[in-house]
Protein backbone atom coordinates (compact mmCIF):
# COMPACT_ATOMS: atom_id res chain seq x y z
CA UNK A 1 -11.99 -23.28 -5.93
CA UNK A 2 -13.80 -21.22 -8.68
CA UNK A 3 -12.40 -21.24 -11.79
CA UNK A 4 -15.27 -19.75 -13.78
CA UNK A 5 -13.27 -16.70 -14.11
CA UNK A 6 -9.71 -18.73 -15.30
CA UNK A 7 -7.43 -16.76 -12.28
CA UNK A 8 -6.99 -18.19 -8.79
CA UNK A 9 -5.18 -15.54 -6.23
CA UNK A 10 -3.16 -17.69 -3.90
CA UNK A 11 -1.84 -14.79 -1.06
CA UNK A 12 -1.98 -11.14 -0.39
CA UNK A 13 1.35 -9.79 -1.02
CA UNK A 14 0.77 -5.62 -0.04
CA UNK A 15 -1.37 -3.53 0.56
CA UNK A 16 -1.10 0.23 1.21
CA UNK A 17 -2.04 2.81 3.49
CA UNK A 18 -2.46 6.62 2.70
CA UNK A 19 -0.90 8.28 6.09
CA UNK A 20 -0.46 11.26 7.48
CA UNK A 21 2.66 10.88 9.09
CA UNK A 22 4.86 7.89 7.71
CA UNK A 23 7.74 8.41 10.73
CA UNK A 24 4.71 8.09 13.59
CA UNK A 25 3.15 5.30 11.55
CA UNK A 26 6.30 3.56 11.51
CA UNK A 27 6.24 4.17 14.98
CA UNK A 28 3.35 2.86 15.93
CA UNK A 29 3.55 -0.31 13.73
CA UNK A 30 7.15 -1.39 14.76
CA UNK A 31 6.67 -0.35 17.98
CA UNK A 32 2.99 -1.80 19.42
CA UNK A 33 2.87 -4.80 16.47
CA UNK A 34 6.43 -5.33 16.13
CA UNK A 35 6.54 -5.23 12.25
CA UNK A 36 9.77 -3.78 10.16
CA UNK A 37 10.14 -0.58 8.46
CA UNK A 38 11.58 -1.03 5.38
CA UNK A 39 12.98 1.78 3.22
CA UNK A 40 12.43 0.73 -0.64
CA UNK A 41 12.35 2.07 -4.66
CA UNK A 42 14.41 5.73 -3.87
CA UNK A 43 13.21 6.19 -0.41
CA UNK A 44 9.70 4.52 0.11
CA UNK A 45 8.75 3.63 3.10
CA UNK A 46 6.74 0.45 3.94
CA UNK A 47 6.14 -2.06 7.14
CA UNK A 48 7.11 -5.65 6.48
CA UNK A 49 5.59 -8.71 8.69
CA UNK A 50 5.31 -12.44 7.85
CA UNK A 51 5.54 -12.29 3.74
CA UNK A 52 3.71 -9.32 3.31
CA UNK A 53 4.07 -5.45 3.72
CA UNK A 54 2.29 -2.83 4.16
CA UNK A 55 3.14 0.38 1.96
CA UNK A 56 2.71 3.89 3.05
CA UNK A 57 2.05 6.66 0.70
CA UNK A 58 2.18 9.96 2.29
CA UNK A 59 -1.15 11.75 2.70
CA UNK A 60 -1.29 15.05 -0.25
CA UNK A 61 1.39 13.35 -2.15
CA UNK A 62 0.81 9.66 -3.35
CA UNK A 63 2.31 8.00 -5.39
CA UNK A 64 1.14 6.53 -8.98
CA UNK A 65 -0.73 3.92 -9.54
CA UNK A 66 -3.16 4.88 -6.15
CA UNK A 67 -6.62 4.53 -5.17
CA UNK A 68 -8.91 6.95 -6.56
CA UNK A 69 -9.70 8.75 -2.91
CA UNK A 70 -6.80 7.72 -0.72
CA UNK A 71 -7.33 9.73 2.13
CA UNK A 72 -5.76 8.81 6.09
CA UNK A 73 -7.67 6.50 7.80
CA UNK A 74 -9.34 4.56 5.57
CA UNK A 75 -7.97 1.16 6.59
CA UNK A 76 -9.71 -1.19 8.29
CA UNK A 77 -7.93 -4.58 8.57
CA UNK A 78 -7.24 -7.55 10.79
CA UNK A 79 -3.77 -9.13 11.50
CA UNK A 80 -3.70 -12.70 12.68
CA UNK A 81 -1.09 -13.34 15.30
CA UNK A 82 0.45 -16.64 17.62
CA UNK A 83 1.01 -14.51 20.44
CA UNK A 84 -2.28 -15.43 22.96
CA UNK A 85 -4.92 -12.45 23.12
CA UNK A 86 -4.72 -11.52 26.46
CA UNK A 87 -0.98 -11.13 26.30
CA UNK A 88 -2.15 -8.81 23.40
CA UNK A 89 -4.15 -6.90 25.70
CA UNK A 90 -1.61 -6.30 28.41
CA UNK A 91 0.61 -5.34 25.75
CA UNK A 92 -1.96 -2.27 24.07
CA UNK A 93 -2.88 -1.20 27.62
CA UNK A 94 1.04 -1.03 28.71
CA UNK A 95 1.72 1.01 25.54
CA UNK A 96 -1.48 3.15 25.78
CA UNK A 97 -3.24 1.81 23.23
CA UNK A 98 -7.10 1.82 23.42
CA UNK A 99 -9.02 -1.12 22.99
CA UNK A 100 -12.77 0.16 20.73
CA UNK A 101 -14.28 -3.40 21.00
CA UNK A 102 -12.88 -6.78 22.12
CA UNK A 103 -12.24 -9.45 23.07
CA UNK A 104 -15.28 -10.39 20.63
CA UNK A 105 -15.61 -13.62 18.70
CA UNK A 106 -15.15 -13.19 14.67
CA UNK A 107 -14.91 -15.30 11.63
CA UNK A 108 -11.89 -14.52 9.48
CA UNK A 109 -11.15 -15.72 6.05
CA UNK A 110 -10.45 -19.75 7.37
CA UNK A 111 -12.81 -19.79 10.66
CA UNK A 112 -13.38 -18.16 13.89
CA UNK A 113 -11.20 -15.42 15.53
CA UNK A 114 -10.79 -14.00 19.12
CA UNK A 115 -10.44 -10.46 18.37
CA UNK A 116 -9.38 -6.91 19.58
CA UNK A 117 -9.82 -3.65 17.60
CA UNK A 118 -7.71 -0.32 17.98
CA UNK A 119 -7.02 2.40 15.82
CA UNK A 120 -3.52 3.42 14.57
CA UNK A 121 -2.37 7.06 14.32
CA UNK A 122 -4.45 8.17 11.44
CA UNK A 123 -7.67 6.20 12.68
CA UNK A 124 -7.48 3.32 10.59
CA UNK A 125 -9.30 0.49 12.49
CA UNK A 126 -6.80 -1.91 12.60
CA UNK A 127 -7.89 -5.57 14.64
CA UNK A 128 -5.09 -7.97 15.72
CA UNK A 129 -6.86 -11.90 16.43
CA UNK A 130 -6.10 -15.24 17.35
CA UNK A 131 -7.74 -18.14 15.16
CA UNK A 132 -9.66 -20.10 17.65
């Protein structure tokens, strides 16, 4: 643990994607990765899995604070899940989803992954993994 800096950051809480198209985002998401759209603060719109979310911020119209160049498709992320990899596999392929690289070995944030990447509806390279 470094403590050289007097903060320690125990878990990712959100994080937030500039889209295009929130409804087909939501689509996608809820539909291929099974998360949960969730409708927040006056109509926001964000996907919730596990103890995080994801927030969506609609492409030409953001909303304050934001990154200073949030553009679609910018994301490039990987999603740990239970559910074995090749069940993953049959499950992208059955929904049309096109596997860009994998199965490929990784190392994520607390050892080594099995991982598949796809892209979502604006192109964000999003990559789903088992820990191995």
């Amino acid at each position: 643990m470094n403590m050289t800096s007097g903060i320690t950051i125990n878990a990712l809480d959100h994080m937030v994607l500039t889209v295009a198209d929130i409804d087909a985002t939501c689509d996608f998401y809820t539909r291929i990765l099974g998360m949960e759209k969730i409708v927040f603060a006056g109509g926001r719109v964000a996907l919730g899995f596990g103890k995080q979310k994801i927030n969506l911020h609609p492409a030409g119209n953001e909303y304050d604070p934001r990154a200073k160049n949030p553009v679609p498709g910018s994301g490039d992320f990987c999603l740990i899940t239970e559910i074995p990899l090749a069940d993953v596999i049959a499950h992208l392929d059955a929904s049309g989803v096109v596997i860009i690289e994998g199965p490929v070995d990784k190392t994520g944030a607390t050892g080594p992954l099995k991982s598949v990447y796809f892209r979502d509806p604006d192109d964000n390279l999003v990559e789903v993994s088992n820990t191995v």
